[in-house]
Protein backbone atom coordinates (compact mmCIF):
# COMPACT_ATOMS: atom_id res chain seq x y z
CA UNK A 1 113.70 76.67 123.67
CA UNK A 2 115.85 75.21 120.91
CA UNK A 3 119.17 76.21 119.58
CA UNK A 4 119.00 76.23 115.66
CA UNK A 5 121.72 75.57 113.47
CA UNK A 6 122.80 79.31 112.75
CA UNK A 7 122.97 79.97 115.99
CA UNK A 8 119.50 81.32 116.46
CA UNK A 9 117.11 80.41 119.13
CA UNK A 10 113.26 79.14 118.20
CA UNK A 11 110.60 77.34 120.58
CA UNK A 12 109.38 74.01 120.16
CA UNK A 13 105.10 74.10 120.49
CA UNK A 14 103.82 71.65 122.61
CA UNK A 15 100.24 72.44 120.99
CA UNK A 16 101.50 71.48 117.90
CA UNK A 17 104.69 69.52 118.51
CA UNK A 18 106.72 70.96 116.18
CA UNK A 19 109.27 74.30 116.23
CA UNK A 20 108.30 77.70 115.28
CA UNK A 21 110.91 77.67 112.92
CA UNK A 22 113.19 75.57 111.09
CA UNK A 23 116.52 73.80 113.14
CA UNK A 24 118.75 74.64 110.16
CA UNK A 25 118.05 78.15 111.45
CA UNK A 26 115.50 80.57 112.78
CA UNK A 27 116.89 83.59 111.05
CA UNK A 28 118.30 82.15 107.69
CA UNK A 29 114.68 80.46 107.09
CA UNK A 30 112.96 83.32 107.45
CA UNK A 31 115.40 85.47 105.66
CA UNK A 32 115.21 83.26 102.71
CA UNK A 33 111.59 82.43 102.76
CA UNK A 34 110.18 86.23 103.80
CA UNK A 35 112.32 88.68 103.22
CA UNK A 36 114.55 87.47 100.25
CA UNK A 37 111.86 85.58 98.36
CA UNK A 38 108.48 87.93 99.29
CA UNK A 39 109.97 91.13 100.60
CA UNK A 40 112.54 92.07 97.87
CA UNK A 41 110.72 90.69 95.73
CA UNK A 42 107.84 92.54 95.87
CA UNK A 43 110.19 95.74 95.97
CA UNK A 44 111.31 94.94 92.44
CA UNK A 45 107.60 94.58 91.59
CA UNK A 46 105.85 97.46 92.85
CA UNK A 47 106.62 101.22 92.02
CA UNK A 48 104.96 102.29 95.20
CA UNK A 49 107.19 103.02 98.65
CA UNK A 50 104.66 102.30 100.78
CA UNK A 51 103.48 99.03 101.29
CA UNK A 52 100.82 96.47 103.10
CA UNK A 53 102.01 93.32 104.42
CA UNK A 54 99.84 90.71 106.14
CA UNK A 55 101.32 87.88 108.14
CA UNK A 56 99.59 84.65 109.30
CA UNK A 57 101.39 83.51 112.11
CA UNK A 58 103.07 86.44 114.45
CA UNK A 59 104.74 83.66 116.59
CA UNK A 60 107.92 84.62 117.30
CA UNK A 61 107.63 88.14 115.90
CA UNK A 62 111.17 87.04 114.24
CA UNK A 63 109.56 88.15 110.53
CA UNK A 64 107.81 91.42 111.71
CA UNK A 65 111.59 92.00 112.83
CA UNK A 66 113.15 91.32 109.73
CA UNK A 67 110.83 93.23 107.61
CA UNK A 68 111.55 96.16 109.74
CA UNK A 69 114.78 95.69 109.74
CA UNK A 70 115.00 95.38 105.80
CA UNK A 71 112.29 98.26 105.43
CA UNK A 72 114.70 100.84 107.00
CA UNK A 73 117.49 99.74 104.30
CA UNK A 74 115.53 100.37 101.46
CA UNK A 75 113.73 104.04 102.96
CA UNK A 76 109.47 102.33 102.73
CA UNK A 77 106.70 102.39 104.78
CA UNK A 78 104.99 99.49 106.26
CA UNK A 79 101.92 98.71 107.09
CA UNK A 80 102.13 95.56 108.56
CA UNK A 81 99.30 93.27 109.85
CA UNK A 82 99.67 89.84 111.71
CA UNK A 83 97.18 87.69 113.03
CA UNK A 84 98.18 85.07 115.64
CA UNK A 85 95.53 82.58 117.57
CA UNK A 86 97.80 81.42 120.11
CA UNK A 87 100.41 84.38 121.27
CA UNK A 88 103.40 83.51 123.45
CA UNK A 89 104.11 84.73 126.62
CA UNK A 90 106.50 87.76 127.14
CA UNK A 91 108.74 85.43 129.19
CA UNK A 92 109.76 83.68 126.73
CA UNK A 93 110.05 85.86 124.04
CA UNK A 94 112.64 87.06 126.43
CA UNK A 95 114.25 84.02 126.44
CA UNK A 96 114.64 84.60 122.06
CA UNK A 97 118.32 85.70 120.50
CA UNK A 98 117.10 86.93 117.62
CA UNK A 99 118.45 90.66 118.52
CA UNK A 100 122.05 89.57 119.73
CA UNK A 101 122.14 87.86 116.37
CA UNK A 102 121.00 90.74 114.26
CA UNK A 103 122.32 93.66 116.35
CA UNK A 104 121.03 95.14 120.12
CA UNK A 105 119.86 98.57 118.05
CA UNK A 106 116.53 96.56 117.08
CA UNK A 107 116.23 94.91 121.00
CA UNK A 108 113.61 97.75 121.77
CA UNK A 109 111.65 97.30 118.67
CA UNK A 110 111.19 94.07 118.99
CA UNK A 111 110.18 94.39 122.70
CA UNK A 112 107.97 96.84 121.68
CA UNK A 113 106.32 94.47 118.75
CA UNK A 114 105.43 92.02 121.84
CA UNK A 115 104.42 94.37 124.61
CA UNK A 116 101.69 96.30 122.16
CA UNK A 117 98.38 95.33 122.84
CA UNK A 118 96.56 92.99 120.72
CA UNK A 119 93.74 94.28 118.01
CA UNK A 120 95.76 98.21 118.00
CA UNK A 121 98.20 99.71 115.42
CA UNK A 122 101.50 101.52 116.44
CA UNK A 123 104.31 102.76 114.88
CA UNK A 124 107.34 100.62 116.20
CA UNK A 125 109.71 102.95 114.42
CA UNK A 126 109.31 105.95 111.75
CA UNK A 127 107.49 104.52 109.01
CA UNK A 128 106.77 100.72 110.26
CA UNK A 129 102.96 100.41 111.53
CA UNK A 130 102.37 96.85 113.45
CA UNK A 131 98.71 96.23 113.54
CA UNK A 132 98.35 93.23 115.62
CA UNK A 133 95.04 91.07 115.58
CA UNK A 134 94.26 88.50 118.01
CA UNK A 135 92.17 86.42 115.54
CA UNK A 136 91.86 83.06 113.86
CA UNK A 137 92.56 83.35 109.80
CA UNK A 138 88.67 81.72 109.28
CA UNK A 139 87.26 84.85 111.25
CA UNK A 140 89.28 87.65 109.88
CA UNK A 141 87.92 90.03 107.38
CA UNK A 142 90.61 92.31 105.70
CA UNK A 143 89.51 95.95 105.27
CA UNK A 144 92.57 96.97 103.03
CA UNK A 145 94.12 95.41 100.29
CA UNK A 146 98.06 93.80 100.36
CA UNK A 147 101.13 93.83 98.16
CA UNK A 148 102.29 90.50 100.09
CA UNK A 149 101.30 87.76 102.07
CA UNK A 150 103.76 85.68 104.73
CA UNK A 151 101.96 82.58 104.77
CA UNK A 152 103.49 81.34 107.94
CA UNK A 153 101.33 78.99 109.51
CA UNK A 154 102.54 75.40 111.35
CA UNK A 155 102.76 72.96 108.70
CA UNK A 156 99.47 71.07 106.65
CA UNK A 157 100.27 68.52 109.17
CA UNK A 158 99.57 70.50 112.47
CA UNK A 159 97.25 72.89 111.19
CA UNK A 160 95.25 71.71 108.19
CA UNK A 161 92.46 73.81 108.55
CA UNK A 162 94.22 76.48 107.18
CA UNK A 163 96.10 75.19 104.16
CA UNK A 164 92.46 74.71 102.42
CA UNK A 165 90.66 75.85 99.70
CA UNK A 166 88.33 78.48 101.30
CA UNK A 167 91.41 79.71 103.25
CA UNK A 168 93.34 80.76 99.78
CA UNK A 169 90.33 81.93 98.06
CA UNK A 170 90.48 84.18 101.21
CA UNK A 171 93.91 84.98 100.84
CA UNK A 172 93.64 85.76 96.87
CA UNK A 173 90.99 88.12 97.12
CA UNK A 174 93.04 89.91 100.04
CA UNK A 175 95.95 90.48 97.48
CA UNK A 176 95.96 93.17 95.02
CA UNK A 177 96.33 92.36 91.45
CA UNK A 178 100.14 91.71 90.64
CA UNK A 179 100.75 91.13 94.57
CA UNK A 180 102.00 87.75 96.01
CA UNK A 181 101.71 85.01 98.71
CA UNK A 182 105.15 83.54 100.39
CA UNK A 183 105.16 80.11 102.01
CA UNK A 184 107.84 77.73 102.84
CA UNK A 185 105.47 75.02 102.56
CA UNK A 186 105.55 73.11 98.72
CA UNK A 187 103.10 70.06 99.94
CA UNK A 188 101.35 68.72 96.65
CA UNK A 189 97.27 69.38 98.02
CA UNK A 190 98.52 72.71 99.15
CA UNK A 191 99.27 73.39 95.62
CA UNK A 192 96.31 72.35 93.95
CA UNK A 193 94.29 73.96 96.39
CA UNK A 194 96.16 77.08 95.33
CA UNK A 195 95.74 77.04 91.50
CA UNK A 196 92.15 76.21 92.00
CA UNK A 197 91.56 79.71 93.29
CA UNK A 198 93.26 81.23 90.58
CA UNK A 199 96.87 81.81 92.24
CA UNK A 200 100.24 81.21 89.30
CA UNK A 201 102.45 78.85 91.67
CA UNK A 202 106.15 79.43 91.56
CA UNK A 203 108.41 76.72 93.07
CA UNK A 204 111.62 78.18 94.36
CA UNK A 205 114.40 76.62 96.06
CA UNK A 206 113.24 75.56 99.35
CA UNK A 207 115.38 76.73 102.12
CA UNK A 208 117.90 73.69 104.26
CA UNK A 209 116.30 70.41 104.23
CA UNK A 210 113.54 71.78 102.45
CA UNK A 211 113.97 71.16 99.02
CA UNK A 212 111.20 73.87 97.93
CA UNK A 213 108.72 76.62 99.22
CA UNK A 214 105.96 78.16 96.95
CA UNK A 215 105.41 81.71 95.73
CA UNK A 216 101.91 82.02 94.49
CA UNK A 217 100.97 85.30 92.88
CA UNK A 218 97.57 87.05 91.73
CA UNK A 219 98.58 88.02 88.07
């Protein structure tokens, strides 16, 4: 486990050799990248109060949190999916601070996110449903379409099967038309892979030593 700069907690992957999430800060990162940058945005977009969110990259479970969280504010449903390859143990989400950071009401809902079985739905609280898919992106064959994408994957350089071509021709024709894809990744090839699937890259300010992160959106 490793203490981040905002006082958050994240884990460092030996698979991958990298942290989960940024060490300027667990929570800020994700806030900026996910919620303020994807979430809201896509609240100002969309008319509808009910929305379909896919994740790639449950990890932590720190953005499922967050979305609840920020879901209940604003009175919308969720339909949430996340697909994670490699799920931590319950030990060590244990271990995570994200709830004494953001306030002991949500403790039980995010122990709940972890402790539901993989490949089922529930409702974690009224109006959030966490489908959770134990499932590599390459094998996973949406059956809905989504309003937003959180494009959370380890970095180009620990995972670069899945900043590819065929991966965001995937991910575009998951989206619905005027919907959008949220990473905090702005690498060059990831780009151009990107517009050559059709996505409209915006680059926003990246979030600490990150100088940007990409919205990509299916106009």
């Amino acid at each position: 486990m490793v203490e981040t700069k905002d006082g958050s907690t994240t884990f460092f992957s030996e698979r991958f050799q990298t942290t989960y999430h940024s060490t300027d800060g667990s929570v800020e990162e994700s806030m900026h990248v996910f919620i303020n940058n994807g979430f809201r945005y896509c609240l100002n977009s969309v008319e509808d109060k009910e929305l379909h969110i896919l994740e790639i990259g449950f990890g932590t479970g720190l953005n499922a949190l967050l979305t609840l969280m920020e879901s209940a504010k604003h009175d919308v449903t969720i339909h949430y999916h996340t697909l994670e390859l490699y799920p931590l143990w319950l030990e060590n989400i244990e271990e995570l601070n994200f709830t004494q950071k953001l306030g002991a009401a949500y403790d039980e809902c995010f122990k709940q996110m972890h402790l539901q079985e993989w490949n089922t739905t529930s409702e974690i609280s009224k109006g959030f449903y966490l489908t959770k898919i134990l499932r590599s992106v390459e094998e996973y064959n949406a059956n809905t379409k989504f309003d937003l994408i959180y494009f959370d994957a380890f970095s180009p350089k620990e995972q670069p099967e899945l900043w590819t071509k065929s991966v965001f021709s995937k991910m575009y024709s998951f989206l619905k038309d005027k919907s959008s894809l949220v990473t905090y990744c702005a690498q060059g090839q990831m780009k151009r892979n990107m517009k050559t699937v059709g996505f409209k890259l915006n680059a926003l300010q990246g979030f600490g030593s990150k100088r940007e992160m990409t919205r990509a959106e299916r106009i």
